[in-house]
Every structure is written in structure tokens, then in C-alpha cells.
N, C-alpha and C. Protein backbone atom coordinates (compact mmCIF):
# COMPACT_ATOMS: atom_id res chain seq x y z
N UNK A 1 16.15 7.07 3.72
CA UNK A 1 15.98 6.76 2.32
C UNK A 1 14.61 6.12 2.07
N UNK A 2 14.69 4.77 2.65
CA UNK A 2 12.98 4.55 2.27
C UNK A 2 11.83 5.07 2.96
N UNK A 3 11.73 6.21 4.24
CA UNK A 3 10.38 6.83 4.50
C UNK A 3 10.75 7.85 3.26
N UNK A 4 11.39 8.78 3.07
CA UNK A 4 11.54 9.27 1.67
C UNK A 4 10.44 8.82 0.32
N UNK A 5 11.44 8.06 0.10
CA UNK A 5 10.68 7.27 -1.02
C UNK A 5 9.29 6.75 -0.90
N UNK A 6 9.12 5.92 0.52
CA UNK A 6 7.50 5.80 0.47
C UNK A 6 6.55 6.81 0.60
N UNK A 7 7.17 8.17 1.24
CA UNK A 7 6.31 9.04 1.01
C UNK A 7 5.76 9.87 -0.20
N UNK A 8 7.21 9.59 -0.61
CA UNK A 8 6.98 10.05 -2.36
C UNK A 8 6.50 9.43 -3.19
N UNK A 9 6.15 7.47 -3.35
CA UNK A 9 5.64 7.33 -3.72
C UNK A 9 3.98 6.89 -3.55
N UNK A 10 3.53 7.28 -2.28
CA UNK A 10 2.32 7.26 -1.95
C UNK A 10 1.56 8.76 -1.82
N UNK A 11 2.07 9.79 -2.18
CA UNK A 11 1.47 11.06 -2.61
C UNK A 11 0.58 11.16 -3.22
N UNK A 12 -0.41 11.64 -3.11
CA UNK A 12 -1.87 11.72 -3.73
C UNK A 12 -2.66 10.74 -4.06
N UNK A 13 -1.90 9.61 -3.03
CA UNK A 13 -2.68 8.44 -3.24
C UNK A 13 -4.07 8.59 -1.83
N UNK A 14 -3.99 9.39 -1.12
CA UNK A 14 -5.01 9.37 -0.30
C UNK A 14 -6.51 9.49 -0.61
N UNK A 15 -5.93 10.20 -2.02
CA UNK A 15 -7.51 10.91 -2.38
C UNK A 15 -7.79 10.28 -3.71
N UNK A 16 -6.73 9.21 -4.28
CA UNK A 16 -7.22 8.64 -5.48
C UNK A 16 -8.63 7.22 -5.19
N UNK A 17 -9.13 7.27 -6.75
CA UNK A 17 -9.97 6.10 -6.44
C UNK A 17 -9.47 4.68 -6.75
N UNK A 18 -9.95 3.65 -6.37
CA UNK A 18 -8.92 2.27 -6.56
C UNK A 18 -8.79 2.20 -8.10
N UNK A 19 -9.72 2.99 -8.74
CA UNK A 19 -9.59 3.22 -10.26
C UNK A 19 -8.82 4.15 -10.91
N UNK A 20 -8.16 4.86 -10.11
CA UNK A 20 -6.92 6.03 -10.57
C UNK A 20 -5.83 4.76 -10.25
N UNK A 21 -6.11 5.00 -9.04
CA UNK A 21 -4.15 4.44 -8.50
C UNK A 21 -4.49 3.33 -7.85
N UNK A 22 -3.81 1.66 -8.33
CA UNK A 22 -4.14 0.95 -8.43
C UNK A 22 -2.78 0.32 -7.08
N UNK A 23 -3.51 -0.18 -6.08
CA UNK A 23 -2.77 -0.65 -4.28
C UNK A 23 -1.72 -1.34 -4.92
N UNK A 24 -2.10 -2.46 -5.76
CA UNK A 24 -1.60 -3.78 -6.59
C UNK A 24 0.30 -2.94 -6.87
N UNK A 25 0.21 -1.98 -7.22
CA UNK A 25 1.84 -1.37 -8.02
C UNK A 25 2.80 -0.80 -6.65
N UNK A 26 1.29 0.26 -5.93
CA UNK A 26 2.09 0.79 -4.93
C UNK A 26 2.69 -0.16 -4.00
N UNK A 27 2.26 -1.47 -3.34
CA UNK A 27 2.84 -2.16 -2.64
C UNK A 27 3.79 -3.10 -3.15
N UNK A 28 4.02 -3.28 -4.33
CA UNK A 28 5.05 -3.72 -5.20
C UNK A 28 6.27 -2.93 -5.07
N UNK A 29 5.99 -1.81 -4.92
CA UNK A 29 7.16 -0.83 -5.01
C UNK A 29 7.62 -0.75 -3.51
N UNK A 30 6.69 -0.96 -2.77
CA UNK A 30 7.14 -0.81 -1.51
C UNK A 30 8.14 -1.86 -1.01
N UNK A 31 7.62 -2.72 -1.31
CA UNK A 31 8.54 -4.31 -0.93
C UNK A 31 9.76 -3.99 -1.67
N UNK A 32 10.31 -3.71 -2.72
CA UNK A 32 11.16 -3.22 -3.68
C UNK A 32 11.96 -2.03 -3.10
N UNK A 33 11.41 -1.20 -2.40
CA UNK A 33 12.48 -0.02 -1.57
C UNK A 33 12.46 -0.43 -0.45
N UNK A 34 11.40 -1.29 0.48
CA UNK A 34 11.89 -2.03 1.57
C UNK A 34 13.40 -2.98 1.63
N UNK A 35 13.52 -3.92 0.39
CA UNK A 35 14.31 -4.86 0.14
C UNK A 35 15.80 -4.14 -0.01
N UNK A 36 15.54 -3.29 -1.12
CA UNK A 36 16.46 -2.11 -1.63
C UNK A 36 17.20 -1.20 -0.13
N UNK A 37 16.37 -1.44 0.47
CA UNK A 37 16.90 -0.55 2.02
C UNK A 37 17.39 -1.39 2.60
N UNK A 38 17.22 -3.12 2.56
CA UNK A 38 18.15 -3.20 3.89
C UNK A 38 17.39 -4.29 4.77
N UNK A 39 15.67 -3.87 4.17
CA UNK A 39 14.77 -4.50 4.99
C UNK A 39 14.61 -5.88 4.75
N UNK A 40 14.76 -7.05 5.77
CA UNK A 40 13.98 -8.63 5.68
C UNK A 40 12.57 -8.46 6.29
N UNK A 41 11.77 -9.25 5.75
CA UNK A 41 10.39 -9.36 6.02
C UNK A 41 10.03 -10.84 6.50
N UNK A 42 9.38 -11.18 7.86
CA UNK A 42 9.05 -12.03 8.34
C UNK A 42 8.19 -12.83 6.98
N UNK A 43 8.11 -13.46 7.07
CA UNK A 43 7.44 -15.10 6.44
C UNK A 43 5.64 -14.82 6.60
N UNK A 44 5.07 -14.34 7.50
CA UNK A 44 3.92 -14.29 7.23
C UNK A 44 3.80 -12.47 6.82
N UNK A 45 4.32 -11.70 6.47
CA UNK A 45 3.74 -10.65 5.83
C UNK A 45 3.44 -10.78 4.06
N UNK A 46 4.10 -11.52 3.85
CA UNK A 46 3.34 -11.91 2.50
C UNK A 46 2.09 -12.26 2.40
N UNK A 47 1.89 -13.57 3.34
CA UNK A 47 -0.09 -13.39 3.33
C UNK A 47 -0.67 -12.20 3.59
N UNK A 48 -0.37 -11.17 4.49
CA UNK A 48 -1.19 -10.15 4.15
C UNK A 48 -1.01 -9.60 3.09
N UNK A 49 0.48 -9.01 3.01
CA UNK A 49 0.71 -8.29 1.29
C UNK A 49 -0.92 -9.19 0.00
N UNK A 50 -0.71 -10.54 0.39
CA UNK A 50 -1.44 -11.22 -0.63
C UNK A 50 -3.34 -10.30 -0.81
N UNK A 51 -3.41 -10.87 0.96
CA UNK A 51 -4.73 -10.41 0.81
C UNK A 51 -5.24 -8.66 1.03
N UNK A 52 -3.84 -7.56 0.74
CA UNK A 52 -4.29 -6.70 0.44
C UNK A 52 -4.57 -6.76 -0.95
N UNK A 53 -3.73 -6.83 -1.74
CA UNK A 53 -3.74 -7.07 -3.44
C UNK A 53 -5.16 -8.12 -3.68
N UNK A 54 -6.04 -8.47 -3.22
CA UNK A 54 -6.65 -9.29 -3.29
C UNK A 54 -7.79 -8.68 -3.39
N UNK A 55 -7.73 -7.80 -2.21
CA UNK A 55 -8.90 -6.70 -1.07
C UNK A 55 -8.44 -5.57 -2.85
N UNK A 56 -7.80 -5.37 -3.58
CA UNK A 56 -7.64 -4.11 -4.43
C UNK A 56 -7.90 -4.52 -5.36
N UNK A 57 -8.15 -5.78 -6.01
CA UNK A 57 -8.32 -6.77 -7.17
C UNK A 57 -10.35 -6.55 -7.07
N UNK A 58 -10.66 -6.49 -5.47
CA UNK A 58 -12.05 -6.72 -5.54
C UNK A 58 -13.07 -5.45 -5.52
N UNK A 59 -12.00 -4.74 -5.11
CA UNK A 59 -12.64 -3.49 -5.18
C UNK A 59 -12.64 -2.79 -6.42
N UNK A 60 -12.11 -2.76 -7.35
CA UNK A 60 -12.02 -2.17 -8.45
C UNK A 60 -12.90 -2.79 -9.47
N UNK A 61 -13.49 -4.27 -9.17
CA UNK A 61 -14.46 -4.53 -9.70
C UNK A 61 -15.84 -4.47 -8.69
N UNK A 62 -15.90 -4.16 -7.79
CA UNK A 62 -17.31 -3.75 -7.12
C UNK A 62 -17.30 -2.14 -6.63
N UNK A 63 -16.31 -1.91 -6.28
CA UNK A 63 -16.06 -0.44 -6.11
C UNK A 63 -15.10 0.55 -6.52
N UNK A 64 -15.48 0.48 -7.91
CA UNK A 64 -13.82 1.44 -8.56
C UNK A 64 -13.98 2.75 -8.03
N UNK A 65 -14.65 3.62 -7.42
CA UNK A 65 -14.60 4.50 -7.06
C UNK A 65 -14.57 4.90 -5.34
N UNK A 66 -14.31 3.90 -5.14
CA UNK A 66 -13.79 3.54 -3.63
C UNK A 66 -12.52 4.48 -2.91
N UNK A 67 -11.56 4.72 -2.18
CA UNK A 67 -10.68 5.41 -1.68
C UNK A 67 -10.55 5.08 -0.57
N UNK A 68 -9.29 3.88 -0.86
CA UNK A 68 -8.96 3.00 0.09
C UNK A 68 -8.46 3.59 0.81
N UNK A 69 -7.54 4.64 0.89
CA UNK A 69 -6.51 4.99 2.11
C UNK A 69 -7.58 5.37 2.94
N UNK A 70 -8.55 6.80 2.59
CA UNK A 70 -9.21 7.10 3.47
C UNK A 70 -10.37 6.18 4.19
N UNK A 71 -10.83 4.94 3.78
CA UNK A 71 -11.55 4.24 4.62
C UNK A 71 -10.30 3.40 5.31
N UNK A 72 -8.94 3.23 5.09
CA UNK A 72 -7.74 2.55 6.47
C UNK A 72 -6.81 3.41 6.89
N UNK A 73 -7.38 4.81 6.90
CA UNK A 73 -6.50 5.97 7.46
C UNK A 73 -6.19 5.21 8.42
N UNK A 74 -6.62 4.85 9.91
CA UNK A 74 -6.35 4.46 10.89
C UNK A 74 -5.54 3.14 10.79
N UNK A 75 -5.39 2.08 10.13
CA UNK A 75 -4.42 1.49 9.85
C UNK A 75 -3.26 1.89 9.03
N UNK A 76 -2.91 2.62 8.16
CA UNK A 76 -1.98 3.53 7.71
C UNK A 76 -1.23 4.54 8.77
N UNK A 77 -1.74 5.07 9.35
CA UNK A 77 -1.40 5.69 10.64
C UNK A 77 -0.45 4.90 11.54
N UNK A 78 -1.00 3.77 11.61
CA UNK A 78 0.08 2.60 12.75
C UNK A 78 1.34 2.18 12.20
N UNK A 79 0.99 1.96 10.61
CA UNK A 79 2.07 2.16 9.49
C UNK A 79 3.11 2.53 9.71
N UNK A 80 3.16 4.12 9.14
CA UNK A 80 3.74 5.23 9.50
C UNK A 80 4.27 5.02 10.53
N UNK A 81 4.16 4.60 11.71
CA UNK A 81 4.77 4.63 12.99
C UNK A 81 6.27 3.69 13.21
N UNK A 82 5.72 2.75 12.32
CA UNK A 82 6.90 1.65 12.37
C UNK A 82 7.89 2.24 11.15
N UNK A 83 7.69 3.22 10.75
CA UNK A 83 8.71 3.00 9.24
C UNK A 83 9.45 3.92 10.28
């Protein structure tokens, strides 16, 4: 159910710019079908959750045309592995 859903809702997000599709919603939703599934989340993944939304807050004002997945393919990749 939730690789499903996260795949469906991260679709064509590879190739959007931080100015199309904004990290800030998609990882909102994720925590939300994580929770919705079943999933508890250790105590420090929120600081990162924080300082991705942070890292997407800054880029859209210095680089709205940026395309985050493809510059953390390789961290997305390790992702994927755990879901």
C-alpha cells in the first residue's frame, strides 16, 4: 500500500523544478501514508524531514529552477531500498 502510493505520488517529480513541485507537500504526504500504513518514525527523523523542507524553502528562492531529485538521485535510490 504505501510503496504504491509513494510511487504514485512522487511521479514526475524527477524532472520537475523546485518551482513546479514544491518537496515541502510531497514529504507531508509521505509522513501521512507512512503514519496511515502502520509506520512509527524514530525521534530524530524529523530533524532531517525539517532540514529537507528547509533545503526546499531555499532553493526556490535562489534556485527555482533547480531539480532536486535529479541532483539526490543517489540518495533517493537508498530510499527506495528501505521502503
Amino acid at each position: 500500500m504505501f510503496k504504491g502510493k509513494f510511487h504514485e505520488l512522487y511521479a514526475g517529480f524527477d524532472s520537475a523544478t523546485v518551482a513546479q513541485v514544491r518537496l515541502t507537500g510531497k514529504m507531508m504526504q509521505t509522513i501521512k501514508f507512512g503514519v496511515h500504513s502502520g509506520m512509527t518514525f524514530e525521534k530524530g527523523i524529523f530533524a532531517i524531514i525539517r532540514s529537507l523542507l528547509y533545503l526546499d524553502g531555499m532553493l526556490l528562492r535562489c534556485k527555482p529552477d533547480a531539480v532536486l531529485p535529479r541532483d539526490m538521485r543517489c540518495l533517493i535510490n537508498e530510499f527506495e531500498k528501505l521502503v
